[in-house]
N, C-alpha and C. Protein backbone atom coordinates (compact mmCIF):
# COMPACT_ATOMS: atom_id res chain seq x y z
N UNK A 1 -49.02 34.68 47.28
CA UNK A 1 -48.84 34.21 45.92
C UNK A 1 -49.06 35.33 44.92
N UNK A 2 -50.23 35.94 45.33
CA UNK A 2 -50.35 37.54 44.08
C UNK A 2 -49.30 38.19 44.09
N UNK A 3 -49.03 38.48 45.30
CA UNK A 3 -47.71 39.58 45.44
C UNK A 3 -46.16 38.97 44.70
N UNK A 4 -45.84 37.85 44.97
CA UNK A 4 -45.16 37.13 44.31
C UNK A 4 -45.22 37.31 42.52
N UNK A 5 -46.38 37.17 42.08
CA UNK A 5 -46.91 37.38 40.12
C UNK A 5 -46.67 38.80 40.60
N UNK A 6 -47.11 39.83 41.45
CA UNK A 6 -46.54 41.31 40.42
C UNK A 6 -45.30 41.60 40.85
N UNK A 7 -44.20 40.71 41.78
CA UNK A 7 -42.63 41.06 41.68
C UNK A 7 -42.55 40.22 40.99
N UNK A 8 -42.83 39.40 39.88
CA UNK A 8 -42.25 38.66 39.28
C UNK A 8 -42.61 39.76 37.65
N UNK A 9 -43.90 40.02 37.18
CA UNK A 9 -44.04 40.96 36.25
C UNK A 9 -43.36 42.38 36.16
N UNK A 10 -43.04 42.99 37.85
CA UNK A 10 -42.62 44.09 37.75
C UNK A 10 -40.91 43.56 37.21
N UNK A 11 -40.06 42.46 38.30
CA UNK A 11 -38.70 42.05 37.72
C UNK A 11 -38.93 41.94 36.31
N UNK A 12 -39.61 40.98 35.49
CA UNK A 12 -39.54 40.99 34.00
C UNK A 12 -39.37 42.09 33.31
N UNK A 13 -39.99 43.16 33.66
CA UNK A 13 -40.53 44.49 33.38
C UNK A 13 -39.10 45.44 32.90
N UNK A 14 -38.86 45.32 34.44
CA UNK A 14 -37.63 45.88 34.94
C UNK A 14 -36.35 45.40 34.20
N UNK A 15 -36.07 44.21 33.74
CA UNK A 15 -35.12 43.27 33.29
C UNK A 15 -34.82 43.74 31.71
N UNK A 16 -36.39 43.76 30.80
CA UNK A 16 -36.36 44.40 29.60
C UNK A 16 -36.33 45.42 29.57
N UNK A 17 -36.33 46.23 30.05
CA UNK A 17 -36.02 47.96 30.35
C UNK A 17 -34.65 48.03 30.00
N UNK A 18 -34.11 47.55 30.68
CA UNK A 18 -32.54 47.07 30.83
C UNK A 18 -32.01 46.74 30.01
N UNK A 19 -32.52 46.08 29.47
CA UNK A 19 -31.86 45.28 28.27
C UNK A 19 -31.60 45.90 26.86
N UNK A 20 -32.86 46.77 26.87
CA UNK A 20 -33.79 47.43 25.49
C UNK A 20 -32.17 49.06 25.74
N UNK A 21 -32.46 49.40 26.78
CA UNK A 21 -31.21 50.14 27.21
C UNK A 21 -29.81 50.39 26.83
N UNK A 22 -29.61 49.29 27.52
CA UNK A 22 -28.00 48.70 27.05
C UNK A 22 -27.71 48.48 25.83
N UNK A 23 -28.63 47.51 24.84
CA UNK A 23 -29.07 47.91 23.38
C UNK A 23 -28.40 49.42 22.70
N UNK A 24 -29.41 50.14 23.11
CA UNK A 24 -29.24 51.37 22.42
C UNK A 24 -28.34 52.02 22.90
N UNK A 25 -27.95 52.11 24.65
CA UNK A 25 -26.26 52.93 24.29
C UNK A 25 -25.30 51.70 23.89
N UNK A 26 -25.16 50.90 23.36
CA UNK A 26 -24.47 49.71 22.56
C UNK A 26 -24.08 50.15 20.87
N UNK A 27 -25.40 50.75 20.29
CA UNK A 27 -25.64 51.50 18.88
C UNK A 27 -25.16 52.78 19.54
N UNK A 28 -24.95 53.62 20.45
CA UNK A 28 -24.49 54.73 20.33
C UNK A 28 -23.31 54.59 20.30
N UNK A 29 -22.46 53.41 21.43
CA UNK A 29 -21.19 53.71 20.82
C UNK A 29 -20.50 53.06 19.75
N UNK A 30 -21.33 52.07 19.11
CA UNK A 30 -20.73 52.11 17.90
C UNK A 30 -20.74 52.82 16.95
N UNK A 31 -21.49 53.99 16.95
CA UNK A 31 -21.57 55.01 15.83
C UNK A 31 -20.86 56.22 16.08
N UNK A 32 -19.79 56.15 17.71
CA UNK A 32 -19.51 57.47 17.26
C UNK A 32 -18.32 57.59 17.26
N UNK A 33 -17.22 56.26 16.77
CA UNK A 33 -15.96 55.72 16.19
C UNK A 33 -16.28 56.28 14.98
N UNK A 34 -15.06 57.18 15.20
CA UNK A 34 -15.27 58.24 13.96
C UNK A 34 -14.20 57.33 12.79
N UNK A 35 -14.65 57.65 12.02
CA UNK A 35 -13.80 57.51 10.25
C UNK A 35 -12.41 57.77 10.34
N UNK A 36 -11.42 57.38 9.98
CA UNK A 36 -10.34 57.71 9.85
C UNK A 36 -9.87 58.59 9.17
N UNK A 37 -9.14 59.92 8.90
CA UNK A 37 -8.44 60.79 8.14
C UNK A 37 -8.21 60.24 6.64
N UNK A 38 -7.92 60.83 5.70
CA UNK A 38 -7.42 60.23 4.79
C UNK A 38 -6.22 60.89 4.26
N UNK A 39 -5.43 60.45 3.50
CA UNK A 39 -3.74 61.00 2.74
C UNK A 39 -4.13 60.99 1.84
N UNK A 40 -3.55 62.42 1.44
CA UNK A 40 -4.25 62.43 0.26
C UNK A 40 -3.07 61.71 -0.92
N UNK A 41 -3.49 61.17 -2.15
CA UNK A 41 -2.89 60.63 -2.60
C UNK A 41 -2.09 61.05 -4.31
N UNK A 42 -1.71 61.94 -4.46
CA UNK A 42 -1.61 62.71 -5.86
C UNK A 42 -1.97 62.15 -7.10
N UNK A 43 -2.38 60.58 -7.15
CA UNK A 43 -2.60 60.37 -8.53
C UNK A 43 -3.67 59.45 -8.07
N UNK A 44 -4.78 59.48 -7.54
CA UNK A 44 -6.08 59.09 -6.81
C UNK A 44 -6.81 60.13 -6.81
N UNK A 45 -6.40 61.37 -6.17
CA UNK A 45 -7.40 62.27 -5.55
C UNK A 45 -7.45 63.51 -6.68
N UNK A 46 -8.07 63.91 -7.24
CA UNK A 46 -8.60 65.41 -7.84
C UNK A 46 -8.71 64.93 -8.97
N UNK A 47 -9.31 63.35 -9.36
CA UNK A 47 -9.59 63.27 -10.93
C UNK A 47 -10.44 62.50 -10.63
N UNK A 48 -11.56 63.11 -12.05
CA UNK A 48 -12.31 61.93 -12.08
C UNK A 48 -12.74 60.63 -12.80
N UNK A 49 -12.55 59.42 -11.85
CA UNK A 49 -12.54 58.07 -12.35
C UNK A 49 -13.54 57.35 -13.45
N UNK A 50 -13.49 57.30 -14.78
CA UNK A 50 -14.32 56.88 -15.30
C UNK A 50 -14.63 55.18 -15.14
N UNK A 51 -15.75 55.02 -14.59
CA UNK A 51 -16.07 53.37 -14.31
C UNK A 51 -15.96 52.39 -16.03
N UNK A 52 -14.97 51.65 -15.96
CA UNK A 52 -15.29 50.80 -17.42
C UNK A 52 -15.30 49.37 -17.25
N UNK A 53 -14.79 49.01 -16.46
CA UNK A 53 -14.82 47.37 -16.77
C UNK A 53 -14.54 46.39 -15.34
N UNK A 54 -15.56 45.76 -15.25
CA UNK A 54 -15.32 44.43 -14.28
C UNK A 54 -14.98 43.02 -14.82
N UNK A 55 -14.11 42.48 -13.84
CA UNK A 55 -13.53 41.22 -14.82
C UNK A 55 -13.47 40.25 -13.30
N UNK A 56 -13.73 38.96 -13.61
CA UNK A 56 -14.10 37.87 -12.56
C UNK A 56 -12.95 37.58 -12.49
N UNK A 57 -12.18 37.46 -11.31
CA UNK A 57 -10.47 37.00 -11.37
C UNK A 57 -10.18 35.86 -11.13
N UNK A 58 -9.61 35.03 -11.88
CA UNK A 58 -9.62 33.44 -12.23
C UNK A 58 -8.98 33.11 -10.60
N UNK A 59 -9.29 32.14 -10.38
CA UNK A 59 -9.42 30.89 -11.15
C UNK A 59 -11.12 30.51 -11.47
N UNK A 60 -12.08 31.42 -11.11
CA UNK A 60 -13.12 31.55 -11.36
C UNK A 60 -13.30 31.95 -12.45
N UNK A 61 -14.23 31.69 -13.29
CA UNK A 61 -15.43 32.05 -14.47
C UNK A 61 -16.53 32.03 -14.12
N UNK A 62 -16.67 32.78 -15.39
CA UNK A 62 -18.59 33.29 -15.84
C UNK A 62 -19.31 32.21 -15.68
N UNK A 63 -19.30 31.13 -16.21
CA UNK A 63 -19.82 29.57 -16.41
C UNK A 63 -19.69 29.22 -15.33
N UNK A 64 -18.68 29.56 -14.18
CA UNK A 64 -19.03 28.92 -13.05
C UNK A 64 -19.75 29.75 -11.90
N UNK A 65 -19.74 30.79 -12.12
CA UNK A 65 -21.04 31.43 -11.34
C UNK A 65 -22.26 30.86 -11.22
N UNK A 66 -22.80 31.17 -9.95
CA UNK A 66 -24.01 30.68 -9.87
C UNK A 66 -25.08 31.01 -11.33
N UNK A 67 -26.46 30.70 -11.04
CA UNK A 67 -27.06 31.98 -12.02
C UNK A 67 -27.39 33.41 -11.52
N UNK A 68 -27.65 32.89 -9.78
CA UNK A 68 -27.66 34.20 -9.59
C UNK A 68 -26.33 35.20 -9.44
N UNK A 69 -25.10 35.00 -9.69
CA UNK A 69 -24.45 36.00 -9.33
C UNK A 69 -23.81 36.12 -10.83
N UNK A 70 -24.28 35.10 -11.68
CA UNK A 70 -24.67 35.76 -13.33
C UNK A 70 -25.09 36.78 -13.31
N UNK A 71 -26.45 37.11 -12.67
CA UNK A 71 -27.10 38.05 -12.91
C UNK A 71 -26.69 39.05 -12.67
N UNK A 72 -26.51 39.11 -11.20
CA UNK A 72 -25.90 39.92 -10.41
C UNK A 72 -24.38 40.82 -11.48
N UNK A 73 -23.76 40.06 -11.59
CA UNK A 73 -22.43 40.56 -12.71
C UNK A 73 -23.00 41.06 -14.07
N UNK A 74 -23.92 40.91 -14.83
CA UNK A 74 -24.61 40.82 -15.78
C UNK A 74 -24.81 42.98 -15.19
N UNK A 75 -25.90 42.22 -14.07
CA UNK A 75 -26.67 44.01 -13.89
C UNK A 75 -25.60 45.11 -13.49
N UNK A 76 -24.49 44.83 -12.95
CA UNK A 76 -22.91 45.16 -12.62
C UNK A 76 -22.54 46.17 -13.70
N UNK A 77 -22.51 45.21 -14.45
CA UNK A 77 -21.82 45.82 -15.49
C UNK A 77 -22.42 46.34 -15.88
N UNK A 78 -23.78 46.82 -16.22
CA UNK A 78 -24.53 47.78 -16.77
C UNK A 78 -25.14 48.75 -16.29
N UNK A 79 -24.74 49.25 -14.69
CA UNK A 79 -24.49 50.20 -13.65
C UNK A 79 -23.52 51.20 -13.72
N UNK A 80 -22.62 50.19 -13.90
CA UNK A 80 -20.88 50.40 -13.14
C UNK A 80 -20.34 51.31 -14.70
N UNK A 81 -20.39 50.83 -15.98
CA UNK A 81 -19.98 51.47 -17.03
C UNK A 81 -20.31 52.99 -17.22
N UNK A 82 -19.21 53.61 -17.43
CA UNK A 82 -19.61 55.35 -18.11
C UNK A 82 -19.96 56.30 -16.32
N UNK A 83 -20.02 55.47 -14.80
CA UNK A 83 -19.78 56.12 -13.81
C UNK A 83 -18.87 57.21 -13.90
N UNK A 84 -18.94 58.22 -13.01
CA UNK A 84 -17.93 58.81 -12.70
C UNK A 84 -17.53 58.83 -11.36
N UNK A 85 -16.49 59.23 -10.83
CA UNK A 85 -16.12 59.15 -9.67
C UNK A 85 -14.86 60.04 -8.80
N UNK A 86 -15.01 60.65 -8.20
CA UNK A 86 -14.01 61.59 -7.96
C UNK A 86 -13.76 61.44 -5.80
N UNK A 87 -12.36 61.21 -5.99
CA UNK A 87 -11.76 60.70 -4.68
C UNK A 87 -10.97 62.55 -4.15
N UNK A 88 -11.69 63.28 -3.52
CA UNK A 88 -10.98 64.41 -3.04
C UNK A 88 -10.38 64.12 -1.78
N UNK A 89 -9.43 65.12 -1.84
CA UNK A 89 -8.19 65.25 -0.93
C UNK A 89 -8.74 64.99 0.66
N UNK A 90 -10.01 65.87 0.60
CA UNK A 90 -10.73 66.28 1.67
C UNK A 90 -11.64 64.83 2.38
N UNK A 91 -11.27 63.71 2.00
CA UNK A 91 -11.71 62.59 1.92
C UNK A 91 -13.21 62.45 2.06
N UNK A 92 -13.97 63.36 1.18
CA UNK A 92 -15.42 63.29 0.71
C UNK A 92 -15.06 62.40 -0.64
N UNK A 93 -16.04 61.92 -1.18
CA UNK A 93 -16.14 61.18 -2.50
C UNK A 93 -17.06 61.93 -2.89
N UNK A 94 -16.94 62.31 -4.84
CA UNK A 94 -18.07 63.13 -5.28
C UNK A 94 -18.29 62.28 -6.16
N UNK A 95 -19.99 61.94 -7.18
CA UNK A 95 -20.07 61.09 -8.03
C UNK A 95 -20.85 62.08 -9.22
N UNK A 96 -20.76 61.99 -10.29
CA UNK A 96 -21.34 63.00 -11.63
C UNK A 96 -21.76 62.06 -12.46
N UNK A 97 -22.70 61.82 -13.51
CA UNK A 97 -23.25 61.31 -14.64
C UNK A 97 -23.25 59.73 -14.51
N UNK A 98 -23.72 59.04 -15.35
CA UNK A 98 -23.98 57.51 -15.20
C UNK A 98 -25.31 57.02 -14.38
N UNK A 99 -25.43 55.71 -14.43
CA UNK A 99 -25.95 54.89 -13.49
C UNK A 99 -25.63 54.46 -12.54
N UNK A 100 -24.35 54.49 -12.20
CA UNK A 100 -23.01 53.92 -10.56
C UNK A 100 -23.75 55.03 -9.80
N UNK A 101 -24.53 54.42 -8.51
CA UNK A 101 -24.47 55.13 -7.38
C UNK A 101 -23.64 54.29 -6.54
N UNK A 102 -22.22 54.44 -6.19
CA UNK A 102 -21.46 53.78 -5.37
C UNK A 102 -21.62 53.82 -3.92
N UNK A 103 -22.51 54.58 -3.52
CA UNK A 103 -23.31 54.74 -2.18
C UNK A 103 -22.06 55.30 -1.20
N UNK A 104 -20.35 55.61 -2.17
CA UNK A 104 -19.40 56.01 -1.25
C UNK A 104 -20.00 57.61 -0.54
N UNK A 105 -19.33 58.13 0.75
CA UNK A 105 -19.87 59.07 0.81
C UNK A 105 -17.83 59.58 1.56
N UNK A 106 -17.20 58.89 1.96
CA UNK A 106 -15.67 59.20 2.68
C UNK A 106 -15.15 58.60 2.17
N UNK A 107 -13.66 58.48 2.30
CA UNK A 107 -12.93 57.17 2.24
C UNK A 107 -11.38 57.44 2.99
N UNK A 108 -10.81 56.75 2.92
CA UNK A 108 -9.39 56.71 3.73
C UNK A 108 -8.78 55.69 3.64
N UNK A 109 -7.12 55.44 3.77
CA UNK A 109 -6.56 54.01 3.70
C UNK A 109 -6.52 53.09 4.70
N UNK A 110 -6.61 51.63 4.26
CA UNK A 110 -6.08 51.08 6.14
C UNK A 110 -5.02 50.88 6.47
N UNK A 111 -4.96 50.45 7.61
CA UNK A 111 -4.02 50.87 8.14
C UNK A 111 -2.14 50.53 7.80
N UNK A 112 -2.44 49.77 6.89
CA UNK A 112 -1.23 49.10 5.85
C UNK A 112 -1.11 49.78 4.75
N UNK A 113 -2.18 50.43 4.10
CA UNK A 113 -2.36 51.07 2.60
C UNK A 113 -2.51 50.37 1.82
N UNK A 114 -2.29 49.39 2.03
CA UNK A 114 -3.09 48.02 1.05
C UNK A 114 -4.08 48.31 0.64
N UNK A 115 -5.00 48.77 1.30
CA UNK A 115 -6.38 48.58 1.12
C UNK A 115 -7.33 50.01 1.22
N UNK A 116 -8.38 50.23 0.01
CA UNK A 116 -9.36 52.12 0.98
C UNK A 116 -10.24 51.42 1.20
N UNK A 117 -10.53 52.04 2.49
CA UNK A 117 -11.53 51.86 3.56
C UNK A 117 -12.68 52.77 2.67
N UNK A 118 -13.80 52.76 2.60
CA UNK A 118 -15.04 53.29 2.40
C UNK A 118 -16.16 53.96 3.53
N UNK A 119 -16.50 54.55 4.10
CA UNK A 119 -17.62 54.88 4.51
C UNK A 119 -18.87 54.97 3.53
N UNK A 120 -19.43 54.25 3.89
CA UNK A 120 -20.37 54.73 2.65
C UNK A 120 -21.97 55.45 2.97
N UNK A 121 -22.70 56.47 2.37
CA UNK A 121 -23.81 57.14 2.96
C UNK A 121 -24.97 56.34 3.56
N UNK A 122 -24.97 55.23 3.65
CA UNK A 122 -25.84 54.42 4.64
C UNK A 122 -25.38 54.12 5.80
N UNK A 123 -23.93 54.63 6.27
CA UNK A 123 -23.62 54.41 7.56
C UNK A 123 -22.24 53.12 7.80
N UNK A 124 -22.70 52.11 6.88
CA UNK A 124 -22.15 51.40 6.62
C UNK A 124 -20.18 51.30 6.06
N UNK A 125 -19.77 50.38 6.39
CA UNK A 125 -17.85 50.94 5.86
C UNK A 125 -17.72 49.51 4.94
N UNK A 126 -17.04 49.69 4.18
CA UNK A 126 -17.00 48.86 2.89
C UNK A 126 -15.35 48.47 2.85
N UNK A 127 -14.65 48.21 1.72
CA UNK A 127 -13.21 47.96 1.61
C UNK A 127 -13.22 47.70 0.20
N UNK A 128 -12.57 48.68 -0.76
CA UNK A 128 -11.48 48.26 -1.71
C UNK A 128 -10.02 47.48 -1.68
N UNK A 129 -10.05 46.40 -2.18
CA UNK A 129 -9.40 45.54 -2.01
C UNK A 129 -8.01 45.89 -2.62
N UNK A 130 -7.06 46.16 -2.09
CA UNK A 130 -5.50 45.67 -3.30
C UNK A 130 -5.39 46.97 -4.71
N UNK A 131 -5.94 47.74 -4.29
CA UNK A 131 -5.89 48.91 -5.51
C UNK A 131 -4.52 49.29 -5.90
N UNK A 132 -4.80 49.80 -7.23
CA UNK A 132 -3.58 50.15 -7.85
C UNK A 132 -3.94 51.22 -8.46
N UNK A 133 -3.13 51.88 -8.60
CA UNK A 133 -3.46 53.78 -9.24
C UNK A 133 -2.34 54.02 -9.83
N UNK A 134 -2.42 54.53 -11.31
CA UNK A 134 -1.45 55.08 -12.28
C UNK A 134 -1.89 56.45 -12.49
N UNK A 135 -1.39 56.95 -13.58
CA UNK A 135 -1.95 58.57 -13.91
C UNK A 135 -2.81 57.95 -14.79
N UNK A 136 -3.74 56.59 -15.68
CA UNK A 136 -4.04 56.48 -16.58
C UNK A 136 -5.17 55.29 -15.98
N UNK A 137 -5.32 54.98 -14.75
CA UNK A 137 -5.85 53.55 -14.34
C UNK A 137 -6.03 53.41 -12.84
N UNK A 138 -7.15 53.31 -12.44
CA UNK A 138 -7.85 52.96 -10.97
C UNK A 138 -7.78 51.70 -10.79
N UNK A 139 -7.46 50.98 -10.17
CA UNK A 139 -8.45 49.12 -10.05
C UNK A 139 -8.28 49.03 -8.63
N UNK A 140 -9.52 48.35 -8.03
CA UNK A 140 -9.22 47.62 -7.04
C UNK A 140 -10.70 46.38 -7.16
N UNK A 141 -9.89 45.66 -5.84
CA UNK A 141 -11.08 44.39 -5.99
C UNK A 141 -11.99 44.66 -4.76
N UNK A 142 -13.01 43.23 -4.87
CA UNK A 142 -14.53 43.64 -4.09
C UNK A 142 -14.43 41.49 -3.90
N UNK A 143 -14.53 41.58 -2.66
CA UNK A 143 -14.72 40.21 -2.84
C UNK A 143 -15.91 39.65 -2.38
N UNK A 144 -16.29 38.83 -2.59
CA UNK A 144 -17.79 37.88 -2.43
C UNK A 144 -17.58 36.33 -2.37
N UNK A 145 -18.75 36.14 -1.44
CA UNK A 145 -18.60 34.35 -1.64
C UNK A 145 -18.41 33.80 -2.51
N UNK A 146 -17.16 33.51 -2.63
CA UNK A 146 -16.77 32.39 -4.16
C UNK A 146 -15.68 33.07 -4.74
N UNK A 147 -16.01 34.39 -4.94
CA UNK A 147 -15.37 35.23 -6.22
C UNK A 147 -14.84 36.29 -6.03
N UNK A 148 -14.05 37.03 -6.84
CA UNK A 148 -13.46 38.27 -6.38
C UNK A 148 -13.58 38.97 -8.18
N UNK A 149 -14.03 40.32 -7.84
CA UNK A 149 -13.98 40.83 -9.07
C UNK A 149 -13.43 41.92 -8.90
N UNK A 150 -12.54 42.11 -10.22
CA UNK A 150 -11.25 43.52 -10.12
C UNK A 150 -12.30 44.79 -11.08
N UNK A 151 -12.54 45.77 -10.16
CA UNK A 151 -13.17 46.81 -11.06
C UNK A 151 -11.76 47.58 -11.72
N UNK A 152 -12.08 48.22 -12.63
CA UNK A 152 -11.03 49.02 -13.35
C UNK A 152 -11.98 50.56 -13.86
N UNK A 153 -11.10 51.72 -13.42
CA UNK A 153 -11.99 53.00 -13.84
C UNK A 153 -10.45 53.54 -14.55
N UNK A 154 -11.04 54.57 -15.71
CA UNK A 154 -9.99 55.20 -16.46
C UNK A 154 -10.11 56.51 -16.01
């Protein structure tokens, strides 16, 4: 019966070893799916984006926001204004003056161009939604439970 309790503690033992293992080369290979290239884009890339305005895209309103994502839009906007933002060729993102830390650190399109993919310096990959780029106008959207809000940079 003893011998039985220490192959049964050593199997347990043995089992989470294993497990704790597989775990971590699990996080290795998801981290070493590299980022995608980016194109560069001639009226995106080598200027920099001044952050000005977020707008809640109907059929939603302000009034119908929670309170917290009042707030949330409230503190938004008083981040996000007077940012700068610069999308290089080299698909680094550079950021200068303001309160916007956009936490971007890469970026690149997906695989439709619909949409830029983000890497952002926490490791993490993000998505600009539906962007549109003039020589005079950035926008793309960010969506959230409930709502979708169109940022706009000049």
């Amino acid at each position: 019966m003893r011998a039985l309790n220490k192959f049964t503690v050593y199997l347990f033992c043995l089992t989470a070893i294993m497990v704790s293992c597989a775990k971590e080369k699990s996080k290795e290979n998801n981290s070493v799916v590299p980022f995608p290239a980016c194109k560069p884009l001639p009226l995106l890339t080598g200027k920099y984006w001044k952050a000005d305005t977020i707008i809640i895209n109907p059929p939603v309103t302000y009034d119908q926001l929670s309170s917290q994502n009042q707030t949330l839009y409230r503190g938004s906007l008083a981040w996000f204004k007077g940012g700068n933002v610069l999308f290089n060729s080299d698909c680094k993102v550079f950021q200068a003056l303001g309160d916007w830390d956009s936490g971007f650190d890469k970026w690149s399109f997906s695989e439709d161009d619909k949409d830029i993919r983000i890497l952002l310096t926490n490791g993490n990959i993000d998505t600009l939604y539906n962007y549109t780029v003039t020589n005079l106008q950035f926008t793309y959207q960010k969506k959230f439970p409930g709502f979708t809000l169109t940022y706009m940079l000049k």
